[in-house]
N, C-alpha and C. Protein backbone atom coordinates (compact mmCIF):
# COMPACT_ATOMS: atom_id res chain seq x y z
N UNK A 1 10.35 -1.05 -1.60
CA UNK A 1 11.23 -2.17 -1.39
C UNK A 1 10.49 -3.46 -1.68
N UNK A 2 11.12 -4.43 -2.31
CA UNK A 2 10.43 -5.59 -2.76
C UNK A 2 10.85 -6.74 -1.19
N UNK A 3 9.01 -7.33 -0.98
CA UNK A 3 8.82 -7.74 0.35
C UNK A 3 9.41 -9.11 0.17
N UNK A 4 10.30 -9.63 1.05
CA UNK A 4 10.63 -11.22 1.48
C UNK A 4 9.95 -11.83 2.30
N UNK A 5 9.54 -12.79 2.47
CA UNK A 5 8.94 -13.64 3.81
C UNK A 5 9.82 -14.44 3.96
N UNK A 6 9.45 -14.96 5.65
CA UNK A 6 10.43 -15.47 6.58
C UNK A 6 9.94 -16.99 6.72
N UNK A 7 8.81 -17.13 5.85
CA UNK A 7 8.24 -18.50 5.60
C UNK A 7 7.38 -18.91 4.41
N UNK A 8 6.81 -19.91 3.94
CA UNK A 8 5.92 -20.17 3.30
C UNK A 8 4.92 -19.51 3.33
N UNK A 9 3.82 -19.92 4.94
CA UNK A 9 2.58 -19.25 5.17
C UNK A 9 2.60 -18.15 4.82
N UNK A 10 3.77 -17.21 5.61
CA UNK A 10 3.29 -15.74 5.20
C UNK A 10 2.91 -15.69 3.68
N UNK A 11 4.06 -16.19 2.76
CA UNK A 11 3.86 -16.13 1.34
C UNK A 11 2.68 -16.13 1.02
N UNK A 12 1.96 -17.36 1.19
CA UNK A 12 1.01 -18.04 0.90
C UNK A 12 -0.14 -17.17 1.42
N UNK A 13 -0.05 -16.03 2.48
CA UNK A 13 -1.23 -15.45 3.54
C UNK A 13 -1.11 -13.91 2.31
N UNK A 14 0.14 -13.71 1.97
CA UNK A 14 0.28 -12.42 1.05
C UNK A 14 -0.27 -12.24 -0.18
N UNK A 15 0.03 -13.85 -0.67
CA UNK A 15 -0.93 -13.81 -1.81
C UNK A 15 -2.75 -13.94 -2.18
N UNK A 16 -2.82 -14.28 -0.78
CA UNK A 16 -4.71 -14.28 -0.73
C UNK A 16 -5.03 -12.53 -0.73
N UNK A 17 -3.73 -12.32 0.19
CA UNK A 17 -4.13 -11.07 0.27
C UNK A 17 -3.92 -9.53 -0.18
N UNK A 18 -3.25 -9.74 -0.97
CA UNK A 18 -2.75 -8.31 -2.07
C UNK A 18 -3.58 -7.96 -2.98
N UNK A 19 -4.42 -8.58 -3.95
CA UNK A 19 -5.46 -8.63 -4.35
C UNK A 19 -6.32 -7.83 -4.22
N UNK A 20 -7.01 -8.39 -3.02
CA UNK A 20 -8.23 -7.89 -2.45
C UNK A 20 -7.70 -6.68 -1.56
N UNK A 21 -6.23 -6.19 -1.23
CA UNK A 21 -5.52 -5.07 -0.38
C UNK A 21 -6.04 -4.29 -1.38
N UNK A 22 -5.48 -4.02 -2.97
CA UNK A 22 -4.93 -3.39 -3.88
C UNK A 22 -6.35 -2.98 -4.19
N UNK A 23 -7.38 -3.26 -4.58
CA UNK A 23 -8.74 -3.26 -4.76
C UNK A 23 -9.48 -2.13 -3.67
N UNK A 24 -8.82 -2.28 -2.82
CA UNK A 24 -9.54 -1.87 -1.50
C UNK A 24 -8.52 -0.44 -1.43
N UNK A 25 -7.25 -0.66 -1.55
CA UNK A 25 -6.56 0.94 -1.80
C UNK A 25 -7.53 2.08 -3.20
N UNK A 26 -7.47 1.37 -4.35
CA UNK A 26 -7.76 1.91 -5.38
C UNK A 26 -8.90 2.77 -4.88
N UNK A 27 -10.05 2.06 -4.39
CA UNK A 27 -11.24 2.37 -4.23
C UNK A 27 -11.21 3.88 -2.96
N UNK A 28 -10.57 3.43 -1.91
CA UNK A 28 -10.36 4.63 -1.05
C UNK A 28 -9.90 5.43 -1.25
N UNK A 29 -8.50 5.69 -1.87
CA UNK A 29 -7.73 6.71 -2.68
C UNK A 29 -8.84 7.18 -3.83
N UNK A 30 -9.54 6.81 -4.42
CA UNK A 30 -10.71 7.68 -5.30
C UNK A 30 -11.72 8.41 -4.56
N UNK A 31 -12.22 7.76 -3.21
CA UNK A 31 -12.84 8.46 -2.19
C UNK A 31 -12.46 9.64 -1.76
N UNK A 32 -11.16 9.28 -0.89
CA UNK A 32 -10.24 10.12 -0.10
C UNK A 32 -9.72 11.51 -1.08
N UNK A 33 -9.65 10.95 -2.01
CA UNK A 33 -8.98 12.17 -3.15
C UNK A 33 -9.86 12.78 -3.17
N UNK A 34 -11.23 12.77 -3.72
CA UNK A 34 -12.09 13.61 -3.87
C UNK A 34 -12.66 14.23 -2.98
N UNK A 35 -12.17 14.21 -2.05
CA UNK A 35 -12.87 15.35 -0.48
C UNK A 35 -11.38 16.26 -0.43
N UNK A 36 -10.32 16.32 -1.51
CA UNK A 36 -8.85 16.88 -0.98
C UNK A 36 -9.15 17.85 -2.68
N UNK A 37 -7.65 18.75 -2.21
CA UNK A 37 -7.38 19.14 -3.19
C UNK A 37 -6.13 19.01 -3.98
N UNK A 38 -5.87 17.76 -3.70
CA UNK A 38 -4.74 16.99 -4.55
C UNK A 38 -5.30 16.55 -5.83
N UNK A 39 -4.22 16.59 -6.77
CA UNK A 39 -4.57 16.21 -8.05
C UNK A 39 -3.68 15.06 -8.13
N UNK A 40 -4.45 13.99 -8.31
CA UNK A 40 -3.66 12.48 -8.74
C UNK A 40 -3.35 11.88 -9.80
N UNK A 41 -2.43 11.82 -10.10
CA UNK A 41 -2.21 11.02 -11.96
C UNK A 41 -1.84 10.00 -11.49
N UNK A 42 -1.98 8.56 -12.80
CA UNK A 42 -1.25 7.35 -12.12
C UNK A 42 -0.09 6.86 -13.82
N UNK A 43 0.79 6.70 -13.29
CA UNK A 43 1.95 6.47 -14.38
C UNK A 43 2.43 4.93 -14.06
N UNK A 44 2.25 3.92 -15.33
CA UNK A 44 2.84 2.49 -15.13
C UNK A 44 3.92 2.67 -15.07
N UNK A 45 4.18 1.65 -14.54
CA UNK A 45 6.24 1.14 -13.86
C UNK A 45 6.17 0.12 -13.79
N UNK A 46 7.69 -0.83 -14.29
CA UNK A 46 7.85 -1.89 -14.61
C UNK A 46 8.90 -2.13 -14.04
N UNK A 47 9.42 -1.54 -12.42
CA UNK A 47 10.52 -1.84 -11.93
C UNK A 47 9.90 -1.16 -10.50
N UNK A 48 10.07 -2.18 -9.15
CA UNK A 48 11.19 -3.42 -9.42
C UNK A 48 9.67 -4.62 -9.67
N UNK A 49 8.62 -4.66 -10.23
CA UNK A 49 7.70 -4.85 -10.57
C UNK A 49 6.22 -4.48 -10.83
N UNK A 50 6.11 -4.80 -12.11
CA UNK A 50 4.63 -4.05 -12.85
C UNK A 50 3.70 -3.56 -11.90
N UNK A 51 3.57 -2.46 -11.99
CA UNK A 51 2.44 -1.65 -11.64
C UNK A 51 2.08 -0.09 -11.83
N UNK A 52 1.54 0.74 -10.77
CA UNK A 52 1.70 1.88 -10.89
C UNK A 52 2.07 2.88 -9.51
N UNK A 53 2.51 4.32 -9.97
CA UNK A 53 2.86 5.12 -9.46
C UNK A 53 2.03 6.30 -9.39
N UNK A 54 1.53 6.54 -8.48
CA UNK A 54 0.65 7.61 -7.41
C UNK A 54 1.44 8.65 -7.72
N UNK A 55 0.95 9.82 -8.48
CA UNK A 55 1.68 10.98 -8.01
C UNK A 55 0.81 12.05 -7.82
N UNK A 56 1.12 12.19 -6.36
CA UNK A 56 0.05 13.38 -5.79
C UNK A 56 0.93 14.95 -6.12
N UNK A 57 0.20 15.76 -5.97
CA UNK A 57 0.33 17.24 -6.63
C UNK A 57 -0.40 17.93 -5.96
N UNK A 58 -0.07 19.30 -5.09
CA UNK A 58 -0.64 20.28 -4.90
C UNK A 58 0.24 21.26 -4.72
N UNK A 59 0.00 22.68 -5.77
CA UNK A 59 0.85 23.82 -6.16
C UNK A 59 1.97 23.31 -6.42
N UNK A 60 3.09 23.49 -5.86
CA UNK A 60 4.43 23.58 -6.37
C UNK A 60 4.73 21.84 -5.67
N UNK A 61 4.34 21.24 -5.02
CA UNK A 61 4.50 19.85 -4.10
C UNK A 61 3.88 19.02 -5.02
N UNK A 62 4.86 17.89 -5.28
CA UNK A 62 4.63 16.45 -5.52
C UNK A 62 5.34 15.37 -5.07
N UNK A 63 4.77 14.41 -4.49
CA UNK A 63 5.19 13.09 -4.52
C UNK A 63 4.41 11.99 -5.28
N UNK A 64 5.52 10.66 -5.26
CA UNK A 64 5.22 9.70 -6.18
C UNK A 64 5.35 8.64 -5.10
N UNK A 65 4.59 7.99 -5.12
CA UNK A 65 4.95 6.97 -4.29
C UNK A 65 4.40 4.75 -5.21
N UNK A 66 4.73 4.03 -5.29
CA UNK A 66 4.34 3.05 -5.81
C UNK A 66 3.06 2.15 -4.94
N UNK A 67 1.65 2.16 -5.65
CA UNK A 67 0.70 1.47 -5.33
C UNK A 67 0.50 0.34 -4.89
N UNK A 68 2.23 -0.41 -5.33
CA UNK A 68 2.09 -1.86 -4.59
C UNK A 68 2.43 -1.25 -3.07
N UNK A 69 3.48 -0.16 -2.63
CA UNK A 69 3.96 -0.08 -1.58
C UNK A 69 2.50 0.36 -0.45
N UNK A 70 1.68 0.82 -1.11
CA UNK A 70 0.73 1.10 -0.31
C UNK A 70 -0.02 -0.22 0.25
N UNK A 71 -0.37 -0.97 -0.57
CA UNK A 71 -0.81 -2.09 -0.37
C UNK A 71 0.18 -2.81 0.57
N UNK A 72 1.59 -2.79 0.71
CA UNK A 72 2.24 -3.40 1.59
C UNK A 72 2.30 -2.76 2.64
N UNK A 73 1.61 -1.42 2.81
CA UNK A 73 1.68 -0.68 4.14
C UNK A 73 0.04 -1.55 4.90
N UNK A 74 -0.75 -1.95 4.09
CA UNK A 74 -1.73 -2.66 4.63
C UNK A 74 -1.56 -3.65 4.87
N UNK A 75 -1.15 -4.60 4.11
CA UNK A 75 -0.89 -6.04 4.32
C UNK A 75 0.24 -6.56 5.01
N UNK A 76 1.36 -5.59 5.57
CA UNK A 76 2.45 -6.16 6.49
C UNK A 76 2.26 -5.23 7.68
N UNK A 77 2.73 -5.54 8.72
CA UNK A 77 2.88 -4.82 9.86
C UNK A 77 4.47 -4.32 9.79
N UNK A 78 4.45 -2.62 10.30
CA UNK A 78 5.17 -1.40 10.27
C UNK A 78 6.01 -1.91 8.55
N UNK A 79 5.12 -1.45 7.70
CA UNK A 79 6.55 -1.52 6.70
C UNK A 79 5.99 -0.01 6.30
N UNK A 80 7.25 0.30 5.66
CA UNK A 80 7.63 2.03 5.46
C UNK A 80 7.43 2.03 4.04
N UNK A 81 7.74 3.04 3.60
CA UNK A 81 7.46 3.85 2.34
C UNK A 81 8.90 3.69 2.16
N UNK A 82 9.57 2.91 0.78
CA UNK A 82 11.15 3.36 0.35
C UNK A 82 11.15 4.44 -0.09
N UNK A 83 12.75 5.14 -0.18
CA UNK A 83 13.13 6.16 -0.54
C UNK A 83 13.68 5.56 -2.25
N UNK A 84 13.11 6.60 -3.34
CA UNK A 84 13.73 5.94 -4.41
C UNK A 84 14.73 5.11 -5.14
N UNK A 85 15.87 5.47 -3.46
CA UNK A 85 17.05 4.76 -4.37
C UNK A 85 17.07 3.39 -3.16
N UNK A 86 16.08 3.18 -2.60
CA UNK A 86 15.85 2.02 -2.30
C UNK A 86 15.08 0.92 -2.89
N UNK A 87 14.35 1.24 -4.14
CA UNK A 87 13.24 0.17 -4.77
C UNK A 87 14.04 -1.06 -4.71
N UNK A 88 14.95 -1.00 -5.47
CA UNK A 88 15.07 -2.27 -5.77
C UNK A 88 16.03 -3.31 -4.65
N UNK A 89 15.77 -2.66 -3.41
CA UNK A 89 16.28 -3.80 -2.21
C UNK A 89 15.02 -4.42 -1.46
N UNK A 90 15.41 -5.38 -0.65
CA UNK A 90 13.96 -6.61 -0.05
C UNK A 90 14.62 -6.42 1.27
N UNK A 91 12.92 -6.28 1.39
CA UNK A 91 13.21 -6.04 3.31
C UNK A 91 12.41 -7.39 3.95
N UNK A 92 12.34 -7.81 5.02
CA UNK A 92 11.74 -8.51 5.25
C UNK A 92 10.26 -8.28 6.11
N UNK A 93 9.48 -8.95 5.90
CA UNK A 93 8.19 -8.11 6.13
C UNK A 93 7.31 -9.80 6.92
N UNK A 94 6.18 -9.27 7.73
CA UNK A 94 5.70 -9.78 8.30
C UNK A 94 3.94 -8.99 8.11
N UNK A 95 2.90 -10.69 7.93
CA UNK A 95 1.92 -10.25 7.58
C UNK A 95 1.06 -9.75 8.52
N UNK A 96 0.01 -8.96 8.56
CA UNK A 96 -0.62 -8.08 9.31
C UNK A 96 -1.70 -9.17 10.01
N UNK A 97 -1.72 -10.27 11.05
CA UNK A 97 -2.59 -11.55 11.40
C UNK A 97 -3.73 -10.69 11.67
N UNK A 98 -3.60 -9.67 12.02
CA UNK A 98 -5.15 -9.17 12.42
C UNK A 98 -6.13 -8.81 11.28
N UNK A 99 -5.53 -9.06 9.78
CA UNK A 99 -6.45 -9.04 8.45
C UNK A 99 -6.84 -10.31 8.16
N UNK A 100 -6.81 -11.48 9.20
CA UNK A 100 -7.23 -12.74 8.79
C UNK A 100 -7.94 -13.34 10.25
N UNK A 101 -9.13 -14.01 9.90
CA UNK A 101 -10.19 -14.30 11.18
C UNK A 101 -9.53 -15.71 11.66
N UNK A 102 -9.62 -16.37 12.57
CA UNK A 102 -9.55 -17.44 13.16
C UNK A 102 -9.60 -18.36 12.38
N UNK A 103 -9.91 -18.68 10.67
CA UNK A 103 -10.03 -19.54 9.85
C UNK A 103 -9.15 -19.30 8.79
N UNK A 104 -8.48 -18.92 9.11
CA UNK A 104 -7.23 -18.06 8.06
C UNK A 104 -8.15 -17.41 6.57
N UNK A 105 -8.97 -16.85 7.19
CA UNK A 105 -9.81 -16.08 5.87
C UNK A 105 -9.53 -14.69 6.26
N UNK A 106 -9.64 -13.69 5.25
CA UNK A 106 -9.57 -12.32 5.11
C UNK A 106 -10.70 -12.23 5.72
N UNK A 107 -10.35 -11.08 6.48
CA UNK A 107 -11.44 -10.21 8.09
C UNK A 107 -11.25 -9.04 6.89
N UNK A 108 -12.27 -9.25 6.07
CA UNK A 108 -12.87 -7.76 5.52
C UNK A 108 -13.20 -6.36 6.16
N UNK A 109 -13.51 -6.87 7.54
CA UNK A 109 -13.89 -5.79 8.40
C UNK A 109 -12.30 -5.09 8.55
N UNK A 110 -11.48 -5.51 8.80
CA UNK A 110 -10.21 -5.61 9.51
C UNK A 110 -9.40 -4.71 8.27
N UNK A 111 -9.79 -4.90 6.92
CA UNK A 111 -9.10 -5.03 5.58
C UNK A 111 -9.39 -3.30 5.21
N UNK A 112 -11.00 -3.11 5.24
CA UNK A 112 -11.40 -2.24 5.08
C UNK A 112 -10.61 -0.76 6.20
N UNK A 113 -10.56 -0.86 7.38
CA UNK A 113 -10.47 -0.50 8.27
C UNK A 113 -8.66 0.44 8.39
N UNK A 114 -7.87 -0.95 7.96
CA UNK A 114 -6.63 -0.91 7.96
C UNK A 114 -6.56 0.20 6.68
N UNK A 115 -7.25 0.07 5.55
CA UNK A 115 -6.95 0.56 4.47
C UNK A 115 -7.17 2.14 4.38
N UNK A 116 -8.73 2.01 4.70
CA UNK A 116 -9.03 3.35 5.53
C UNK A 116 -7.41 4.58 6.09
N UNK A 117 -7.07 3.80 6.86
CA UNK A 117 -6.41 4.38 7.85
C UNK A 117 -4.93 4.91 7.02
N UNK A 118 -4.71 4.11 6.48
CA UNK A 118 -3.18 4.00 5.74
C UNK A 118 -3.14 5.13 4.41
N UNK A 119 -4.26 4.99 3.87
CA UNK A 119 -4.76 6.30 2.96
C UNK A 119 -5.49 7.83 3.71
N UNK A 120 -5.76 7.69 4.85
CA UNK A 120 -5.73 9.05 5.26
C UNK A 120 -4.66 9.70 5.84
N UNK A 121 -3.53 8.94 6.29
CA UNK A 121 -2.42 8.84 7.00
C UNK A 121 -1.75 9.56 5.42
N UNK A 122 -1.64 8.55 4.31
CA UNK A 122 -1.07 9.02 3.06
C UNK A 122 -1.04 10.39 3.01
N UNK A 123 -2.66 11.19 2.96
CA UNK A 123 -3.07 12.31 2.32
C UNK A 123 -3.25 13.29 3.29
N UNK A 124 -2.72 12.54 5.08
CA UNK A 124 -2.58 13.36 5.74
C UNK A 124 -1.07 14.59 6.07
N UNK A 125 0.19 13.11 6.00
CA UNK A 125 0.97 13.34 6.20
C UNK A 125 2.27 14.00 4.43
N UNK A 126 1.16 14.43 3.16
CA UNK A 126 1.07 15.08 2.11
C UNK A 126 1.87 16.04 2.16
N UNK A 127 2.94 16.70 1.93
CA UNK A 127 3.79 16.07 1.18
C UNK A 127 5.06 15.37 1.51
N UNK A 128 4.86 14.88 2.88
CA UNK A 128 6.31 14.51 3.80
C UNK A 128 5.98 13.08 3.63
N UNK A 129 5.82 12.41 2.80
CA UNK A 129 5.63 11.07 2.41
C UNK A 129 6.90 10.52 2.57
């Protein structure tokens, strides 16, 4: 689902921080994958904006899920995984304050941590995504 904010800041707090989210997914999902026996391909998509699509595989089980949505499972608090024939609706989303320190800077510690969690959760809860 493509994310709305309920203000500027958030906007403004989403864009410092998707970036450095998306960077930080890539990297763990190459970790995390390689201790599993999922096989991962990644396929570009250009709806409901450019990026890519995760599709995990093991035996007869696959899901696909979109790489920005992962990154929005880090960077907003409780947002869900859409169901395909939901992409192209906007939910409204709220940013995760505990990924930003008292100076409105990214808490790397916080970033790392969250990301961690959201990708073992992914490859835990395999194939009921």
């Amino acid at each position: 689902m493509k994310p709305t904010f309920k203000n500027t800041t958030d906007w403004e707090k989403a864009d410092i921080l998707i970036q450095p989210a998306f960077i930080r997914v890539m990297d763990n999902l190459r970790k995390e994958l390689e201790k599993t026996n999922l096989v991962a391909t990644y396929e570009d998509i250009q709806e409901p904006f450019p990026g890519y699509q995760l599709i995990l595989t093991k035996e007869n089980d696959s899901v696909s899920i979109s790489i920005w949505e992962i990154c929005f499972q880090v960077c907003f608090t409780d947002y869900q995984f859409s169901s395909n024939n939901s992409s192209q609706a906007s939910i409204m989303v709220e940013i995760d304050e505990n990924l930003f320190n008292g100076d409105n800077e990214i808490n790397w510690q916080q970033l790392e941590i969250k990301t961690q969690q959201t990708i073992q959760t992914l490859i835990n809860n395999f194939p009921k995504i």
